[in-house]
Protein backbone atom coordinates (compact mmCIF):
# COMPACT_ATOMS: atom_id res chain seq x y z
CA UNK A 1 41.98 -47.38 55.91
CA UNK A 2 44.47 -44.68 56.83
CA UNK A 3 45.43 -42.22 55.13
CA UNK A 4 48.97 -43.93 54.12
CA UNK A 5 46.70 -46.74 52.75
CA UNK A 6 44.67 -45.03 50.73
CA UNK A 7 45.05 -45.07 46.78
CA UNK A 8 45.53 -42.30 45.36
CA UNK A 9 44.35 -41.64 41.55
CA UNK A 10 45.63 -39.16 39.25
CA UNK A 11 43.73 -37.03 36.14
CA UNK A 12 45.06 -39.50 34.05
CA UNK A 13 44.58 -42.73 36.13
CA UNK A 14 41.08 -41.72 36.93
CA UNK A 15 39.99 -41.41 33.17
CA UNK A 16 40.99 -45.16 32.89
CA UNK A 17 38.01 -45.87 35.39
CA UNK A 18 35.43 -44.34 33.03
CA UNK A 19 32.21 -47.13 32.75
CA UNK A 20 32.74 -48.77 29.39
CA UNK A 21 33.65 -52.03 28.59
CA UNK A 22 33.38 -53.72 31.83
CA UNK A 23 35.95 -50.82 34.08
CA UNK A 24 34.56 -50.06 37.00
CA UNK A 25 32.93 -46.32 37.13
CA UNK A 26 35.05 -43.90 39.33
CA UNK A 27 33.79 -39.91 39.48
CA UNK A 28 35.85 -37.75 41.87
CA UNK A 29 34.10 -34.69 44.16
CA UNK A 30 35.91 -32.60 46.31
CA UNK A 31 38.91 -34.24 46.55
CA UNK A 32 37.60 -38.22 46.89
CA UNK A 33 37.42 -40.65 44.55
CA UNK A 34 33.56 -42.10 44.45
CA UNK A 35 32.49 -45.91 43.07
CA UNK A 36 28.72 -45.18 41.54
CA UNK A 37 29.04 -48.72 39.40
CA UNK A 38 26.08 -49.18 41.09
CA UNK A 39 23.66 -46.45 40.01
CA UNK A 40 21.64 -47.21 36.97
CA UNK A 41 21.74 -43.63 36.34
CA UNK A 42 25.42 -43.76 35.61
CA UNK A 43 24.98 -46.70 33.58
CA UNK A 44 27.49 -46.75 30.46
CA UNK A 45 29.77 -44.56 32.29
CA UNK A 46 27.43 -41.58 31.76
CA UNK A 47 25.25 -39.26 34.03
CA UNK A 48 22.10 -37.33 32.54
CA UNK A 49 23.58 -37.73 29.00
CA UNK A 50 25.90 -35.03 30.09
CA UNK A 51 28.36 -36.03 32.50
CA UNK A 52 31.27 -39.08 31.83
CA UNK A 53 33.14 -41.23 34.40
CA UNK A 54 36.10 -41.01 34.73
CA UNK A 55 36.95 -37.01 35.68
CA UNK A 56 36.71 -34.84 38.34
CA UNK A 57 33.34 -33.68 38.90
CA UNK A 58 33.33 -31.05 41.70
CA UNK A 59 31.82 -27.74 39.78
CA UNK A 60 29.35 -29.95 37.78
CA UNK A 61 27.88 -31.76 40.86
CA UNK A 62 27.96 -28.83 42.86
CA UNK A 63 25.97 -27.01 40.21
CA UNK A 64 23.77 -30.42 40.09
CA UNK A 65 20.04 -30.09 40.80
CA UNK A 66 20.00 -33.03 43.68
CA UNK A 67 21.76 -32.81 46.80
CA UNK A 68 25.34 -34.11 46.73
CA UNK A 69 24.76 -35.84 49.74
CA UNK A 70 23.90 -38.24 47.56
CA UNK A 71 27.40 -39.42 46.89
CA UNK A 72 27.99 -40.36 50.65
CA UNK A 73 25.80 -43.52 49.34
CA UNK A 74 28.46 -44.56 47.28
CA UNK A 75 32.03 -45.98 48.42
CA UNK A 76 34.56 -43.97 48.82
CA UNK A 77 37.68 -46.00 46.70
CA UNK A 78 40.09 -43.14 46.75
CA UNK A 79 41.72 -40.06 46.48
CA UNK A 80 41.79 -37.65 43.90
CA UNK A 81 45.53 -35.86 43.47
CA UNK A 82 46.54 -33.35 40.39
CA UNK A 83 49.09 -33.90 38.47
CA UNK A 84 51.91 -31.78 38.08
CA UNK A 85 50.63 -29.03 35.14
CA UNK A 86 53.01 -29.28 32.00
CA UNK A 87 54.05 -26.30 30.28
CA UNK A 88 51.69 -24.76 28.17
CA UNK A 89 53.15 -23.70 24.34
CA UNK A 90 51.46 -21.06 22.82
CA UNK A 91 48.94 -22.97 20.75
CA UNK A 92 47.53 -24.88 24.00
CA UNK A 93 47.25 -21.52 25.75
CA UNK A 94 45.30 -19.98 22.46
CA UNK A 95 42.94 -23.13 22.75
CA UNK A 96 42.49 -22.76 26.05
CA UNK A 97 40.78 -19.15 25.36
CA UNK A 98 38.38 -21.79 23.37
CA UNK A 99 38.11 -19.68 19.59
CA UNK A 100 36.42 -22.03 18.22
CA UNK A 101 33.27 -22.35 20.59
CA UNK A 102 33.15 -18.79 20.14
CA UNK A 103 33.13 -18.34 16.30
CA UNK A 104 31.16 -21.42 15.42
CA UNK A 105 27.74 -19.61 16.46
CA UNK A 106 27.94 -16.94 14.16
CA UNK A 107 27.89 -19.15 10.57
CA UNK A 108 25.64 -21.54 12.24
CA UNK A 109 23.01 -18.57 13.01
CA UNK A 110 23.63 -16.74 9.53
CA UNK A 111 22.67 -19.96 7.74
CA UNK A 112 19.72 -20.42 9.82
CA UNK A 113 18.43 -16.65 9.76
CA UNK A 114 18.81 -16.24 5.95
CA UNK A 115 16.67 -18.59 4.91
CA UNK A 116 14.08 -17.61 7.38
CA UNK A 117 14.09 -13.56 6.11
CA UNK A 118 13.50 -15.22 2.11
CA UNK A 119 10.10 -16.96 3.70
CA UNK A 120 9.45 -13.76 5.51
CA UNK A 121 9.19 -12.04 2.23
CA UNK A 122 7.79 -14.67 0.39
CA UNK A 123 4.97 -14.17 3.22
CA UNK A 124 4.39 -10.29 3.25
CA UNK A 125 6.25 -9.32 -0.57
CA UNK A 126 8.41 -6.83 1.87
CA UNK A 127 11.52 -6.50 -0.36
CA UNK A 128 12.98 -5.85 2.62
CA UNK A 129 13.30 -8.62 3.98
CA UNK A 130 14.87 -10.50 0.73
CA UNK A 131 17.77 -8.23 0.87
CA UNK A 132 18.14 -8.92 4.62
CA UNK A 133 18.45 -12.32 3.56
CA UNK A 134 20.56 -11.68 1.10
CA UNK A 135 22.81 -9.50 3.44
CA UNK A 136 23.17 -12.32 6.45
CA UNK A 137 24.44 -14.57 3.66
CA UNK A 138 27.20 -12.46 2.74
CA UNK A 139 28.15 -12.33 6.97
CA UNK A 140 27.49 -16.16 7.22
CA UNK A 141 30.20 -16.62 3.89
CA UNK A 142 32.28 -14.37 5.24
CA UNK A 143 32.40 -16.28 9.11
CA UNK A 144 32.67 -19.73 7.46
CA UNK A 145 36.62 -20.07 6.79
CA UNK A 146 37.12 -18.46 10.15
CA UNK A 147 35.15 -20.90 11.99
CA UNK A 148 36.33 -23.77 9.84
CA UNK A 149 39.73 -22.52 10.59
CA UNK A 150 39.46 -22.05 14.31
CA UNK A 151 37.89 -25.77 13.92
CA UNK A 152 40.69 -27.25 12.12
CA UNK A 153 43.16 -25.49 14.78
CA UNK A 154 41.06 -27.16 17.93
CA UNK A 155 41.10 -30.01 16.47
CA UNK A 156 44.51 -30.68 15.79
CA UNK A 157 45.60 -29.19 19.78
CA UNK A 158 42.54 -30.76 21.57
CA UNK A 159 41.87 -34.08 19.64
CA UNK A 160 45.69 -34.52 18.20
CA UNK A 161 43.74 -34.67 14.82
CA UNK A 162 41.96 -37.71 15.73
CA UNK A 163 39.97 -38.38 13.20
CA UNK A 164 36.57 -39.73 14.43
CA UNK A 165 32.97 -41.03 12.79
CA UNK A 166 31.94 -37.41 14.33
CA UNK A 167 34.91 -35.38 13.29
CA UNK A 168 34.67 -36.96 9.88
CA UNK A 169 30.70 -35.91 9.57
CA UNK A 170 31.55 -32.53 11.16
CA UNK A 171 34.20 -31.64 7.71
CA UNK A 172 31.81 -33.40 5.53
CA UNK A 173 29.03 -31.23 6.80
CA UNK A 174 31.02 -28.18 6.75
CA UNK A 175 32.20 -28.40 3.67
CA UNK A 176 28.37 -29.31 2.18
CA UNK A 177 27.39 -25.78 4.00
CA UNK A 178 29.89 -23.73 2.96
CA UNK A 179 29.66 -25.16 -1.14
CA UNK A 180 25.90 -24.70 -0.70
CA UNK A 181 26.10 -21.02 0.55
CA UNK A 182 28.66 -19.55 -2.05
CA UNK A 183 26.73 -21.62 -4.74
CA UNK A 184 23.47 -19.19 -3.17
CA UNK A 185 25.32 -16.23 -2.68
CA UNK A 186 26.64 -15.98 -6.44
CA UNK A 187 23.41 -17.33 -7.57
CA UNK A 188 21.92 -14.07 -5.84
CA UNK A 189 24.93 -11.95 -6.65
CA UNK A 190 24.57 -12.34 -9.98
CA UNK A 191 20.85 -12.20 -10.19
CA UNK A 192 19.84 -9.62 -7.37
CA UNK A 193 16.26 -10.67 -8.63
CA UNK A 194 16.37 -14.12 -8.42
CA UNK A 195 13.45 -14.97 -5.82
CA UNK A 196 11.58 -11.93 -6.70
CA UNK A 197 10.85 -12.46 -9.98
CA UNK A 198 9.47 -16.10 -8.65
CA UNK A 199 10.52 -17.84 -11.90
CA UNK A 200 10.79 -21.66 -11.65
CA UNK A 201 14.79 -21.10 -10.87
CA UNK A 202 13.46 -19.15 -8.04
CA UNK A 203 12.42 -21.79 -6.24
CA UNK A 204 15.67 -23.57 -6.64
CA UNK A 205 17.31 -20.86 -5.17
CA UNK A 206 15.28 -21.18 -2.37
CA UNK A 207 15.31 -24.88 -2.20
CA UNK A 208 18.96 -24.10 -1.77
CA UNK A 209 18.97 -21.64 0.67
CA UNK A 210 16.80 -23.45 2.60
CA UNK A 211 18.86 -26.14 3.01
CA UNK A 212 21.32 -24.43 5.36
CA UNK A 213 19.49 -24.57 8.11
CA UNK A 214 19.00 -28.04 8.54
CA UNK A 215 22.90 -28.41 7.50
CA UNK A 216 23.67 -26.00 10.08
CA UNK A 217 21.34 -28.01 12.56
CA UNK A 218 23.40 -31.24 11.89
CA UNK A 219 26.82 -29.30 12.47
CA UNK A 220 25.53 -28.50 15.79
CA UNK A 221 23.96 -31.77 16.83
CA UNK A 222 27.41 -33.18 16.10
CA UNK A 223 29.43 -30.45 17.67
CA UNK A 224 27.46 -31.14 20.73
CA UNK A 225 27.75 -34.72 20.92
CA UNK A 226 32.06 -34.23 20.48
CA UNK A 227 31.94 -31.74 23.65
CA UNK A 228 29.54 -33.80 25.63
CA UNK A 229 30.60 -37.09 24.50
């Protein structure tokens, strides 16, 4: 085939070649367009539970444990051209800095520390250790509306607010966290004793504060699977 004959797929043509109901799966290295239908490992139009069909591949294969000689087993069924760049507005250069990536960590950690410093004292009576909790509460609080707003804003220039199964579980989730750590950090607020004193309500509190983490845990898991997805 020379080069005149050759077809020639765009970002946007390629993603229609992704693996899923029935297309054929296309990846593109380096320039050439690659048919791996035929690999059980890209079964599903996804490689490694990591990598999709359908997009342009070169850093992630090149970074790939296995040789990429690999791909000369597969047919070559194209070429791989870019497509003319639009023009970025403000908000799509601001989300390409990716905020929200680099906020989310902070609440996520905070929620999963706190409750671990409460069972540290619980463990050893170090008083310490309770107001550390206490402390990394206040800073997980305090990171939540920024990272729910940095959310909201990637969402709406990255997704076009599409609202998802995993989008919709991601603000449920969020929400649940953020309710369930102002209810704690009032609770404690109010009653700077609250676990200390190891009353009956105590172990509300901590029943509460313990829940965070695996909220927290199910933000992430769900974050992941929208990046990686």
């Amino acid at each position: 085939m020379g080069d005149s004959e050759k077809v020639r797929f765009t970002t946007s043509e390629l993603k229609g070649f992704n693996g899923r109901d029935g297309k054929p799966t296309y990846v593109a290295f380096e320039g050439k367009v690659y048919d791996v239908s035929g690999s059980s490992l890209w079964a599903g139009g996804r490689h490694m539970g990591v990598h999709s069909a359908g997009n342009e591949l070169t850093g992630s294969i090149a970074n790939a444990p296995h040789d990429v000689d690999l791909l000369s087993r597969f047919p070559v069924v194209g070429e791989h051209v870019q497509e003319e760049p639009e023009a970025q507005g403000l908000a799509q250069r601001i989300a390409g800095l990716y905020p929200h990536p680099m906020i989310v960590h902070f609440p996520i950690a905070f929620s999963t520390v706190a409750p671990l410093f409460s069972i540290l004292y619980l463990l050893t009576g170090e008083a310490s250790f309770e107001a550390t909790s206490y402390y990394i509460l206040v800073l997980g609080v305090l990171a939540a509306p920024v990272c729910g707003l940095s959310g909201a804003f990637s969402w709406k220039v990255n997704y076009r607010g599409k609202m998802t199964e995993a989008f919709r579980r991601k603000i449920t989730f969020s929400a649940l966290l953020f309710v369930v750590a102002v209810a704690c950090l009032i609770w404690r607020t109010l009653d700077p004793n609250i676990l200390i004193e190891g009353s009956t309500l105590a172990y509300v509190y901590l029943v509460m504060l313990l829940s965070l983490a695996p909220i927290a845990a199910i933000l992430g898991h769900t974050g992941g699977r929208i990046v990686f997805a």
